[in-house]
N, C-alpha and C. Protein backbone atom coordinates (compact mmCIF):
# COMPACT_ATOMS: atom_id res chain seq x y z
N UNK A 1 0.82 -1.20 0.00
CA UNK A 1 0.00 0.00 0.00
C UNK A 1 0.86 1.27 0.00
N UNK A 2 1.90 1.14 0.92
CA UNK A 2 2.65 2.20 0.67
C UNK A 2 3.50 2.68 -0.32
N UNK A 3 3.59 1.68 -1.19
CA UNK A 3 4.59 2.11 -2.15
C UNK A 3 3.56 2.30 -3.51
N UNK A 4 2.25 1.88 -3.49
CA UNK A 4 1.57 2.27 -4.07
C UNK A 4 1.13 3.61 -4.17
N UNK A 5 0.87 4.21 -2.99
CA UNK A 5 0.23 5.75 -2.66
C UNK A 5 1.22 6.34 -3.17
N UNK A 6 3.00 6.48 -2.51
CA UNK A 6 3.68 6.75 -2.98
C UNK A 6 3.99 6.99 -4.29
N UNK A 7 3.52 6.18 -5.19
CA UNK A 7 3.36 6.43 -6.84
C UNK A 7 2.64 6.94 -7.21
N UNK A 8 1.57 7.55 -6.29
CA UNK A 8 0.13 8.35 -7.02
C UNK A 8 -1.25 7.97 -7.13
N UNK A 9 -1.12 6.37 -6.49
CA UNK A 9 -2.47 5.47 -6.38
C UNK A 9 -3.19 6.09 -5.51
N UNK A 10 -4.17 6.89 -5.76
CA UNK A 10 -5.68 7.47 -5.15
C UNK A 10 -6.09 6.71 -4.26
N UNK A 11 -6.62 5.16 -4.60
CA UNK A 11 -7.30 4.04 -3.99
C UNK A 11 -6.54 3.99 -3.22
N UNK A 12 -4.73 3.11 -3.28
CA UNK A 12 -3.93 3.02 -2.43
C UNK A 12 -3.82 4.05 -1.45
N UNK A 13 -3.69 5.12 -1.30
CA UNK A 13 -4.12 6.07 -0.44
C UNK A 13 -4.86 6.41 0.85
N UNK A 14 -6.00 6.29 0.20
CA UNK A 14 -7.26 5.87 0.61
C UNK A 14 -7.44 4.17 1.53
N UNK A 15 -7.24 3.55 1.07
CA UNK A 15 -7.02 2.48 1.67
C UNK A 15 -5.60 2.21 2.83
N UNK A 16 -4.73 3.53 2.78
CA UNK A 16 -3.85 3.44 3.52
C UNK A 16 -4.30 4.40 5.15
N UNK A 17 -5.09 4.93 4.58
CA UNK A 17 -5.60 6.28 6.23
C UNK A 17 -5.62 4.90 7.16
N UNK A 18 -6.87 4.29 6.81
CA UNK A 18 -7.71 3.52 8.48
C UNK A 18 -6.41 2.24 8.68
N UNK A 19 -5.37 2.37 7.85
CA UNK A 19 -4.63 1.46 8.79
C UNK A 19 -3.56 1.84 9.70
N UNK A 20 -3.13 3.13 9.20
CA UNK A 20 -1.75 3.97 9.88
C UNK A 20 -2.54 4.82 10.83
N UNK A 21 -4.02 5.35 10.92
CA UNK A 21 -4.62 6.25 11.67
C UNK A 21 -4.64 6.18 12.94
N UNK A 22 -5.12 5.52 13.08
CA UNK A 22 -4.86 4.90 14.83
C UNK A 22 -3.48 5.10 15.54
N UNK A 23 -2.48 4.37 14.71
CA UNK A 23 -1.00 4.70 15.38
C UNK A 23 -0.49 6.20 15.11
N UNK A 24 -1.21 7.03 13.72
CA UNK A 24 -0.62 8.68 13.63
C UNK A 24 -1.49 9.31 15.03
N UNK A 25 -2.55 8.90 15.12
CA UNK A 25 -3.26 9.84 16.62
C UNK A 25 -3.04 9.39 17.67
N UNK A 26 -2.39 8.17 18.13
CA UNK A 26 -1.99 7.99 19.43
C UNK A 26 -0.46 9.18 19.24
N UNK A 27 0.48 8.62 18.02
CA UNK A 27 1.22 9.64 18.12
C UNK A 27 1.09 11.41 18.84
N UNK A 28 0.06 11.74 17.54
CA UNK A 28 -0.46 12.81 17.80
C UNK A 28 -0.88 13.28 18.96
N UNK A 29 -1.58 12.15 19.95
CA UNK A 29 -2.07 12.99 20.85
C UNK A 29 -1.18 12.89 22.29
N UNK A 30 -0.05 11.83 21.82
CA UNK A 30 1.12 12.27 22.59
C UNK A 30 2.23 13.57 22.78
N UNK A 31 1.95 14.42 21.17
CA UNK A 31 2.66 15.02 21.20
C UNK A 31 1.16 16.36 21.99
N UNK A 32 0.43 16.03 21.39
CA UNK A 32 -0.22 16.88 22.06
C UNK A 32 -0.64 17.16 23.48
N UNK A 33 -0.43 16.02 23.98
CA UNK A 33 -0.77 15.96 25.71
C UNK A 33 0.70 16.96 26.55
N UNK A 34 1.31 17.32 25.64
CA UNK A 34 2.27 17.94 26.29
C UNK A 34 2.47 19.61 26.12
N UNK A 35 1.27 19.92 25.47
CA UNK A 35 1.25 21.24 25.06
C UNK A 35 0.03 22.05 25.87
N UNK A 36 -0.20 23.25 25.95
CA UNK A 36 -1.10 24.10 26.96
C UNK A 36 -2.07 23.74 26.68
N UNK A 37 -3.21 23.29 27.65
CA UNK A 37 -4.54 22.84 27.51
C UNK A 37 -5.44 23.91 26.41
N UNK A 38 -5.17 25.26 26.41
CA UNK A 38 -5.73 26.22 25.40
C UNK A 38 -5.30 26.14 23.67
N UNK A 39 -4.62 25.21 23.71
CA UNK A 39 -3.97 24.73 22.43
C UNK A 39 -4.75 25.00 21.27
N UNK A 40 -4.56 25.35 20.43
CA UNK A 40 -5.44 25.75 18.94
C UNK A 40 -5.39 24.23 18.15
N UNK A 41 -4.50 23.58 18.24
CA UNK A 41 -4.29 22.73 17.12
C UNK A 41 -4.71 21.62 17.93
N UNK A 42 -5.43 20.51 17.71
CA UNK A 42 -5.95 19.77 18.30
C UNK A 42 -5.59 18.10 17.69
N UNK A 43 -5.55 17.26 18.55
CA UNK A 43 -4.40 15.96 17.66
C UNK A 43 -5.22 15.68 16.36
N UNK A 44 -6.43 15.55 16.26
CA UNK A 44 -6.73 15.26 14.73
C UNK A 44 -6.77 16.01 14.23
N UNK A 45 -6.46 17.37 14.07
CA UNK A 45 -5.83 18.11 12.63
C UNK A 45 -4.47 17.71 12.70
N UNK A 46 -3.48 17.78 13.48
CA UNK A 46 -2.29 17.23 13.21
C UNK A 46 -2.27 15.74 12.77
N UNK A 47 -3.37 15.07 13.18
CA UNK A 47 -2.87 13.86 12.41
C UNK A 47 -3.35 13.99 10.64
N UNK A 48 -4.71 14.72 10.45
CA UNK A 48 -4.83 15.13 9.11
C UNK A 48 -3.88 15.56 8.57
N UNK A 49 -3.42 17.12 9.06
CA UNK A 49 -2.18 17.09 8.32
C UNK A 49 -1.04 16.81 7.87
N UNK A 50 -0.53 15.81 9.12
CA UNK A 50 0.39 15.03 8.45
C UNK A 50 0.06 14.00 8.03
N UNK A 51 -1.10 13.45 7.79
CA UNK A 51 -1.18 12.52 6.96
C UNK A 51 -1.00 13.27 5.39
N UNK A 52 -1.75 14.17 4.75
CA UNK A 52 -1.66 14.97 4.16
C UNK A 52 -0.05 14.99 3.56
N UNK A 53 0.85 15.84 4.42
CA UNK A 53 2.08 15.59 3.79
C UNK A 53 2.91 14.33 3.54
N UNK A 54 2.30 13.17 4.39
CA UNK A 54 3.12 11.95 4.05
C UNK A 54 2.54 11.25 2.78
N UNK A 55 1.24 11.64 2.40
CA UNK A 55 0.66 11.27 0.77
C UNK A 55 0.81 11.54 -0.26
N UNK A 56 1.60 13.25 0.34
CA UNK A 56 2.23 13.94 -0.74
C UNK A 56 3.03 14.01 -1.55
N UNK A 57 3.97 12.75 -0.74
CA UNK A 57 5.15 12.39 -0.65
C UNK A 57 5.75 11.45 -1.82
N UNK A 58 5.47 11.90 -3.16
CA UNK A 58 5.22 10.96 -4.85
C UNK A 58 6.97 10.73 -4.21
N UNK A 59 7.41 11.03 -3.88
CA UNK A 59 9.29 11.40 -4.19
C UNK A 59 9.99 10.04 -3.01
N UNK A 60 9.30 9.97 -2.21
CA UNK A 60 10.06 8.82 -1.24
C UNK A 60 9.51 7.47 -1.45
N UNK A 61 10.49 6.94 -1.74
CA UNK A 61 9.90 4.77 -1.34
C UNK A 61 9.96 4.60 -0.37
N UNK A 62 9.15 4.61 0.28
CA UNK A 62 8.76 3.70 1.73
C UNK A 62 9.53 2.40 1.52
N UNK A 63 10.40 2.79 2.59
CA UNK A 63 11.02 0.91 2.73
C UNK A 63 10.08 -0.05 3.80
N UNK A 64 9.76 0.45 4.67
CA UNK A 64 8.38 -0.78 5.33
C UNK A 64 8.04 0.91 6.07
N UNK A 65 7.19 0.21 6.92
CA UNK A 65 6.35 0.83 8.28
C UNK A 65 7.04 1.46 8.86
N UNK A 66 8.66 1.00 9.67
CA UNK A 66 9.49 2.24 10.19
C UNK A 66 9.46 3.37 9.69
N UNK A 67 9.82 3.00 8.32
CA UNK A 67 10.66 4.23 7.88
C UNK A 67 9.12 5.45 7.44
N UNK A 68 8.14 4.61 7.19
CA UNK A 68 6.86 5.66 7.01
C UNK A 68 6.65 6.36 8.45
N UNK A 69 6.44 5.89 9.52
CA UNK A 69 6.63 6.65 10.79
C UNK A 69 7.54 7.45 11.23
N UNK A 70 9.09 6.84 10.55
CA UNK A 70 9.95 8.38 10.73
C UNK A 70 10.08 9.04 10.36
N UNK A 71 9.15 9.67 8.89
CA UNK A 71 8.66 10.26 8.12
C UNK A 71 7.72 11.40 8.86
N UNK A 72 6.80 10.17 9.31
CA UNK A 72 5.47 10.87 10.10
C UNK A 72 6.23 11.63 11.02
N UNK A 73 7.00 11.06 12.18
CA UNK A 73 7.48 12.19 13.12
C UNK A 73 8.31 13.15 12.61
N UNK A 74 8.86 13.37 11.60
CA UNK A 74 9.31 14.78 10.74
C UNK A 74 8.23 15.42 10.41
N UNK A 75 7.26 14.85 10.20
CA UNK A 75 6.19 15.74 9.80
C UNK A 75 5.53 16.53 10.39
N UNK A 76 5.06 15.65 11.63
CA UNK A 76 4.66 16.01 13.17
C UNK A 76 5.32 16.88 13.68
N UNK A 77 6.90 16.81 13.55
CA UNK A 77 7.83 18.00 14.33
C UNK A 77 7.37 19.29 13.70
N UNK A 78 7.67 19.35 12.12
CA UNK A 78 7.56 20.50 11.08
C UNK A 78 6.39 21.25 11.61
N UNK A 79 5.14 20.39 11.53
CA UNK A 79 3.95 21.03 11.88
C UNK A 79 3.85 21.98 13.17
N UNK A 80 4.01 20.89 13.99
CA UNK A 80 4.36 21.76 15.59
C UNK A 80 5.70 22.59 15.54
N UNK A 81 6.44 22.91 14.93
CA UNK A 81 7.03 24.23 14.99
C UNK A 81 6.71 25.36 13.97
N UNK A 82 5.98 25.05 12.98
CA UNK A 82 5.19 26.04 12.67
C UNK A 82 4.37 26.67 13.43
N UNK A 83 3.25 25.83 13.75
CA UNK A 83 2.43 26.14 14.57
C UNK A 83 3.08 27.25 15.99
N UNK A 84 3.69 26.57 16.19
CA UNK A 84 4.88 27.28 17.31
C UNK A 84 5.12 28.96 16.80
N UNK A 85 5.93 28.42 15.61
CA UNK A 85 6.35 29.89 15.46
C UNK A 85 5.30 31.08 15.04
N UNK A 86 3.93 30.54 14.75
CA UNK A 86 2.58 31.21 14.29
C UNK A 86 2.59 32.15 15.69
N UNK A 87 2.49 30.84 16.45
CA UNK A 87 1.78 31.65 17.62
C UNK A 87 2.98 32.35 18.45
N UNK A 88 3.90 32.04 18.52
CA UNK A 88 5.08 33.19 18.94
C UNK A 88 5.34 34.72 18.10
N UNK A 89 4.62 34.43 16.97
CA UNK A 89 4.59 35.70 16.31
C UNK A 89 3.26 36.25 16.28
N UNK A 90 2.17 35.58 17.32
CA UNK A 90 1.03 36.61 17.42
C UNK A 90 1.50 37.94 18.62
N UNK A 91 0.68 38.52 18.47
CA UNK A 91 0.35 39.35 19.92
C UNK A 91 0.32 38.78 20.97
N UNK A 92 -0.37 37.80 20.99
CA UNK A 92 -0.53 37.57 22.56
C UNK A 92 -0.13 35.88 22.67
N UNK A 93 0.49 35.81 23.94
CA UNK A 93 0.76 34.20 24.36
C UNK A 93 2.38 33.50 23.78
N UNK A 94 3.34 34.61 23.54
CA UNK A 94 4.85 34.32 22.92
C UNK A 94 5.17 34.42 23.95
N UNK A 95 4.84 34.92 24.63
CA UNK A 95 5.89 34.65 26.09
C UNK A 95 5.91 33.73 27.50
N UNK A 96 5.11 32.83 26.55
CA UNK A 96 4.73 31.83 27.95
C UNK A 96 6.09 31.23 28.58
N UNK A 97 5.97 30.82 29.60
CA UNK A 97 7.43 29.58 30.60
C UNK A 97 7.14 28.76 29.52
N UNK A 98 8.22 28.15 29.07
CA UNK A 98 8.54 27.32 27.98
C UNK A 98 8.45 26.07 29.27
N UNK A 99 8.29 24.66 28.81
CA UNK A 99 8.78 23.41 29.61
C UNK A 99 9.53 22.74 28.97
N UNK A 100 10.59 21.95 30.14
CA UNK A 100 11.69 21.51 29.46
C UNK A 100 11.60 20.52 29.05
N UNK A 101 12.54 19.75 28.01
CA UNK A 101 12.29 18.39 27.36
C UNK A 101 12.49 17.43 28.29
N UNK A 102 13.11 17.54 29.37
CA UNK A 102 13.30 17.04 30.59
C UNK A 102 11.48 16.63 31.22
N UNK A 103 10.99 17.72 31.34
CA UNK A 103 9.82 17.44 32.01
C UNK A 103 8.96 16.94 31.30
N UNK A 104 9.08 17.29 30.00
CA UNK A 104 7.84 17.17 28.94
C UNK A 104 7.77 15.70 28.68
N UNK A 105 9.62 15.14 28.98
CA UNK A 105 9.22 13.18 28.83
C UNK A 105 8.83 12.69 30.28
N UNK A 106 8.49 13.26 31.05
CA UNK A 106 9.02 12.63 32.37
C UNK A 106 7.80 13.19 33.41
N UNK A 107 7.06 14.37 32.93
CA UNK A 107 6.05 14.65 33.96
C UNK A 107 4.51 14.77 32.86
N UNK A 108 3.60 13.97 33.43
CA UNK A 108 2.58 13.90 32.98
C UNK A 108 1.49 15.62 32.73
N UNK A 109 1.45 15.59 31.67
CA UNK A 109 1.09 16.98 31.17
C UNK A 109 -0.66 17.21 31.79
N UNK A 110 -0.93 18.61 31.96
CA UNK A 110 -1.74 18.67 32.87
C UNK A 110 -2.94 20.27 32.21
N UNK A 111 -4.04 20.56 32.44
CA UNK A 111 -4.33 21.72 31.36
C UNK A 111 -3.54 22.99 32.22
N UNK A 112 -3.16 22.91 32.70
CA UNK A 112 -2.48 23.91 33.64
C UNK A 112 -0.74 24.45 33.30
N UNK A 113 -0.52 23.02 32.53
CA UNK A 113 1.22 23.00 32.00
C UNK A 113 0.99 24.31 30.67
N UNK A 114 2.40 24.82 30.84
CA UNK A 114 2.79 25.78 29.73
C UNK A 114 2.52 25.70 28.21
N UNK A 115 3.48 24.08 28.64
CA UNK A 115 3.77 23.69 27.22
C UNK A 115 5.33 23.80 26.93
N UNK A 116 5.56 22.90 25.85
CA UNK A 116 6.94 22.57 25.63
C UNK A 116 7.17 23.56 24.13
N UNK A 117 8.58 24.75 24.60
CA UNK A 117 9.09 25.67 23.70
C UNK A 117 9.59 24.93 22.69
N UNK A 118 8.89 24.68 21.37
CA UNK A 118 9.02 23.98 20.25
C UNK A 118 9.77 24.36 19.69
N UNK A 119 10.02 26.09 19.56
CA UNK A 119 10.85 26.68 18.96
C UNK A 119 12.30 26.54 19.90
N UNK A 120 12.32 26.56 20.99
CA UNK A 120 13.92 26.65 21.30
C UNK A 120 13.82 24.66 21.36
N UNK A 121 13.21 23.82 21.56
CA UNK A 121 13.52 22.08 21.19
C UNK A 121 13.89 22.38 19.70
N UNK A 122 13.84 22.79 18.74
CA UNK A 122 14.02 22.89 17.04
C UNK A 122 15.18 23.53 17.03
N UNK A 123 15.61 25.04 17.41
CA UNK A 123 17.12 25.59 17.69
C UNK A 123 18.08 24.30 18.72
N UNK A 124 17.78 23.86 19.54
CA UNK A 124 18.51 23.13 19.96
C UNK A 124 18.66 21.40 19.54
N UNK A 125 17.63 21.20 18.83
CA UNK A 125 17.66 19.81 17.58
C UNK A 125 18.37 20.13 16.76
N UNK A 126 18.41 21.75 16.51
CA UNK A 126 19.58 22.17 15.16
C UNK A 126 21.16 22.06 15.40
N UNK A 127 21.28 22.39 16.43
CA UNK A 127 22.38 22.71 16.79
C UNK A 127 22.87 20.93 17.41
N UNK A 128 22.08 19.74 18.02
CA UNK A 128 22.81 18.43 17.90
C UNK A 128 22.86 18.31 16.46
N UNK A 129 22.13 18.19 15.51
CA UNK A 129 22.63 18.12 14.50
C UNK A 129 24.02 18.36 13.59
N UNK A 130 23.96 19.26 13.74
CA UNK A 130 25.22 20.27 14.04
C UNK A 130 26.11 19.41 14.17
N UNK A 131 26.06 18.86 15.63
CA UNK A 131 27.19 18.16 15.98
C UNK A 131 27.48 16.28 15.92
N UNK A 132 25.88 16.15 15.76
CA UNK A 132 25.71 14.72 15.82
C UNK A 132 24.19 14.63 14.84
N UNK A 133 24.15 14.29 13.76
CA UNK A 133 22.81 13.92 13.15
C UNK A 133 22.37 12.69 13.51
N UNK A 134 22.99 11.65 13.59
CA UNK A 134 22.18 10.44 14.47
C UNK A 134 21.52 10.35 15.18
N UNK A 135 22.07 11.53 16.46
CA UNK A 135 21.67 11.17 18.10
C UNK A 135 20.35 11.90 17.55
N UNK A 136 20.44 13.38 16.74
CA UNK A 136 19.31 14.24 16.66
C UNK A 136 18.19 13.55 15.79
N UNK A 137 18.26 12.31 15.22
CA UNK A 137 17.56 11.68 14.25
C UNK A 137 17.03 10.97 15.42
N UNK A 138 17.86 10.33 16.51
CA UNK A 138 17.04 9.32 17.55
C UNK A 138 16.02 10.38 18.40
N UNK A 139 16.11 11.53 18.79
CA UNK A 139 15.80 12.13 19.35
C UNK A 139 13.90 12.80 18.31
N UNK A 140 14.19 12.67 17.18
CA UNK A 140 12.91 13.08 16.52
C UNK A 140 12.50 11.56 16.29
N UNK A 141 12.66 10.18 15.98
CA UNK A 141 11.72 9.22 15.75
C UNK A 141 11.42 9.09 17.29
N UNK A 142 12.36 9.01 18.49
CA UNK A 142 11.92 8.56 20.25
C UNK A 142 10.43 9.79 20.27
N UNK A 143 11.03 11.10 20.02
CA UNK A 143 10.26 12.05 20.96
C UNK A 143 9.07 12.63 19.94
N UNK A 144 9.07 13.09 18.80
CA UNK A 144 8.04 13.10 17.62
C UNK A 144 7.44 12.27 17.20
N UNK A 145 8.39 10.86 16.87
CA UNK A 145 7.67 9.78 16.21
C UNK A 145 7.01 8.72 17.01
N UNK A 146 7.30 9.10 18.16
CA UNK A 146 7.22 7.98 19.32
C UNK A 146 6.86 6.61 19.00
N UNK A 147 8.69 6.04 18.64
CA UNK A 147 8.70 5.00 18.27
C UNK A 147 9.70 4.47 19.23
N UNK A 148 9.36 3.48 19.82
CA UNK A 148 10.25 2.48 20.43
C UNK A 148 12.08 2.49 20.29
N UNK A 149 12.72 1.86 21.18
CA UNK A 149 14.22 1.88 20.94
C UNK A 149 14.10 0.56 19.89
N UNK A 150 13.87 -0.19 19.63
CA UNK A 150 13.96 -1.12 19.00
C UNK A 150 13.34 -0.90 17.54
N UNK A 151 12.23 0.21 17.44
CA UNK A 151 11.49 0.71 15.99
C UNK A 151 12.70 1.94 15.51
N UNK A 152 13.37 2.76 16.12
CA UNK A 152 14.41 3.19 15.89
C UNK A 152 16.16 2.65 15.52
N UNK A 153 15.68 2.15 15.79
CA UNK A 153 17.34 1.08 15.45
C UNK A 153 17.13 0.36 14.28
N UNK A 154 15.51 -0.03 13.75
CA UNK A 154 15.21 -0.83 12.72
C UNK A 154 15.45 0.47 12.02
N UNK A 155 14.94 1.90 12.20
CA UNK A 155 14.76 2.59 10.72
C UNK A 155 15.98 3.29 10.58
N UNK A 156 17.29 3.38 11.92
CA UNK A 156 18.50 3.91 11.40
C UNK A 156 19.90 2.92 11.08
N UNK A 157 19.44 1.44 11.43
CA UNK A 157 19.88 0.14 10.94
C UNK A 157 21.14 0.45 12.56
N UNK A 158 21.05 0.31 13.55
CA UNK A 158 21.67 -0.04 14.31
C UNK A 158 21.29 -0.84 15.43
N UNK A 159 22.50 -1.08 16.40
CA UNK A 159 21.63 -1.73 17.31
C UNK A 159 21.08 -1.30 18.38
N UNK A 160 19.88 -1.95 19.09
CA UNK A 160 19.00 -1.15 19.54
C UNK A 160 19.80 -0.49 21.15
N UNK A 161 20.85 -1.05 21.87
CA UNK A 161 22.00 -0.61 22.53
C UNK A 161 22.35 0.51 22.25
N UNK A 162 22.74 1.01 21.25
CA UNK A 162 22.99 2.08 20.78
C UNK A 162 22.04 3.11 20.68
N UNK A 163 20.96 2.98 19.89
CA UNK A 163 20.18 4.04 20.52
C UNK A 163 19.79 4.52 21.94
N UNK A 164 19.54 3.26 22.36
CA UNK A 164 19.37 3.61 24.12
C UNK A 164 20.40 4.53 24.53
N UNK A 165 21.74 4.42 24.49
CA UNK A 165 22.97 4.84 24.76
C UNK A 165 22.83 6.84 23.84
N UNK A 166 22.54 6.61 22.95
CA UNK A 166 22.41 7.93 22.01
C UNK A 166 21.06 8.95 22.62
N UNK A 167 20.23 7.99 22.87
CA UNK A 167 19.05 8.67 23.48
C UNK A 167 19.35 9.53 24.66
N UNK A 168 19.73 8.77 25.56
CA UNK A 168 20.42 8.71 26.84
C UNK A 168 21.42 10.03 26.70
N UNK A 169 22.47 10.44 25.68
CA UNK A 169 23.23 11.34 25.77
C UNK A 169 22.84 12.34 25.25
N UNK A 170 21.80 12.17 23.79
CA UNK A 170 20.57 13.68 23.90
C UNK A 170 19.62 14.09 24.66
N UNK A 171 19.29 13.52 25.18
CA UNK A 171 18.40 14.40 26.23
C UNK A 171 19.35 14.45 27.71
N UNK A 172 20.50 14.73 27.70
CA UNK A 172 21.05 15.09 28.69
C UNK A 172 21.76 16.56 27.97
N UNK A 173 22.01 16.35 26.80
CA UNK A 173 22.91 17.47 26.05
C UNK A 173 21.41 18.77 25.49
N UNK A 174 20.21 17.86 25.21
CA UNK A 174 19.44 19.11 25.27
C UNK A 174 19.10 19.49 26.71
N UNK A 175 19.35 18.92 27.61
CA UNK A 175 18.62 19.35 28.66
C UNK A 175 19.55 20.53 28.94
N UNK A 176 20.97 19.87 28.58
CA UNK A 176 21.46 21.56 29.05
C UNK A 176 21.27 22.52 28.53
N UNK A 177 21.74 22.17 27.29
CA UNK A 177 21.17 23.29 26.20
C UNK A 177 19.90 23.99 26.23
N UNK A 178 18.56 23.40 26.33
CA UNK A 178 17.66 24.34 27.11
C UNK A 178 17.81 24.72 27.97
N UNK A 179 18.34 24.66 29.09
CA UNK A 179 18.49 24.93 30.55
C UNK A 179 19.60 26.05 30.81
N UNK A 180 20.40 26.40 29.53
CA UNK A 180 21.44 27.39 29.80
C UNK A 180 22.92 26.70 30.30
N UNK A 181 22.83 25.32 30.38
CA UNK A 181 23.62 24.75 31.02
C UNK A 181 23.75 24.48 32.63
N UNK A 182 22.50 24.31 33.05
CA UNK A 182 21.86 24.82 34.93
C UNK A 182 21.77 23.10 35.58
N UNK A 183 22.49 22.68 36.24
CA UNK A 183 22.28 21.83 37.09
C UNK A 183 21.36 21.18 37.14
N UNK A 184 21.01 19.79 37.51
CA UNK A 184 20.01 19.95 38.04
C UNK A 184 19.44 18.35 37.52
């Protein structure tokens, strides 16, 4: 199915939503449970729309199911830092307490939470990149794509040790990096 849609198959397409849907909105509404209860974007438009751009997608062969989900969580990221930067460039609500990636994996999100600064997680995804594109690749299928250590190691062909280990040293290197470099 996927490599069908991928070529332009309508039907294939279509026949591809109700099987990936379920796993794009649990995604989705993981990434969303971590954002301010007043949130504009709500997990099923993000899962529409990235479904949307992953159909769009005539140009990539899907090699199986991983690699379409680490797709999806690029997509998912893109979206939510747009969205991000929309609303940091309104009038009102750019200046909220950002939450850290620290808390955002680790403390259960609440309508009361801030929300996680998408825009400084994206400057500071830029900047591991920068220095490490792997770790920053484990860090968008773990935390965007929310895929398993073992669904990550299948779609960057290593072993799943290693990501654990890579995971493990980005979110200690963003934590500082958001944090200013602060203890803690």
């Amino acid at each position: 199915m996927l490599h069908d849609a991928s070529g332009g198959s309508r039907a294939a397409a279509d026949d591809l939503l109700p099987v990936v849907y379920d796993e794009l909105r649990r995604l989705a509404q993981s990434r969303m449970a971590q954002e301010r209860g007043d949130h504009t974007l709500q997990a099923t438009a993000l899962v529409h729309e990235a479904y949307l751009k992953l159909i769009d997608q005539t140009r990539v062969a899907w090699q199986n199911r991983a690699h379409f989900f680490a797709v999806a969580a690029k997509a998912i990221r893109r979206i939510l830092i747009d969205h991000a930067r929309a609303r940091k460039s309104a009038k009102r609500g750019g200046d909220e307490a950002p939450l850290s990636l620290d808390d955002a994996l680790t403390v259960p999100a609440s309508p009361d939470d801030p929300g996680l600064d998408f825009l400084a997680l994206h400057t500071a995804l830029e900047k591991l990149a920068a220095e490490d594109p792997v770790k920053e690749q484990v860090v968008e299928l773990r935390f965007f794509g929310g895929l398993t250590g073992k669904e990550t190691a299948e779609v960057l062909g290593v072993d799943p040790r290693t990501v654990d280990r890579y995971w493990q040293y980005a979110r200690a290197w963003l934590y500082r990096e958001l944090t200013g470099g602060a203890d803690g």
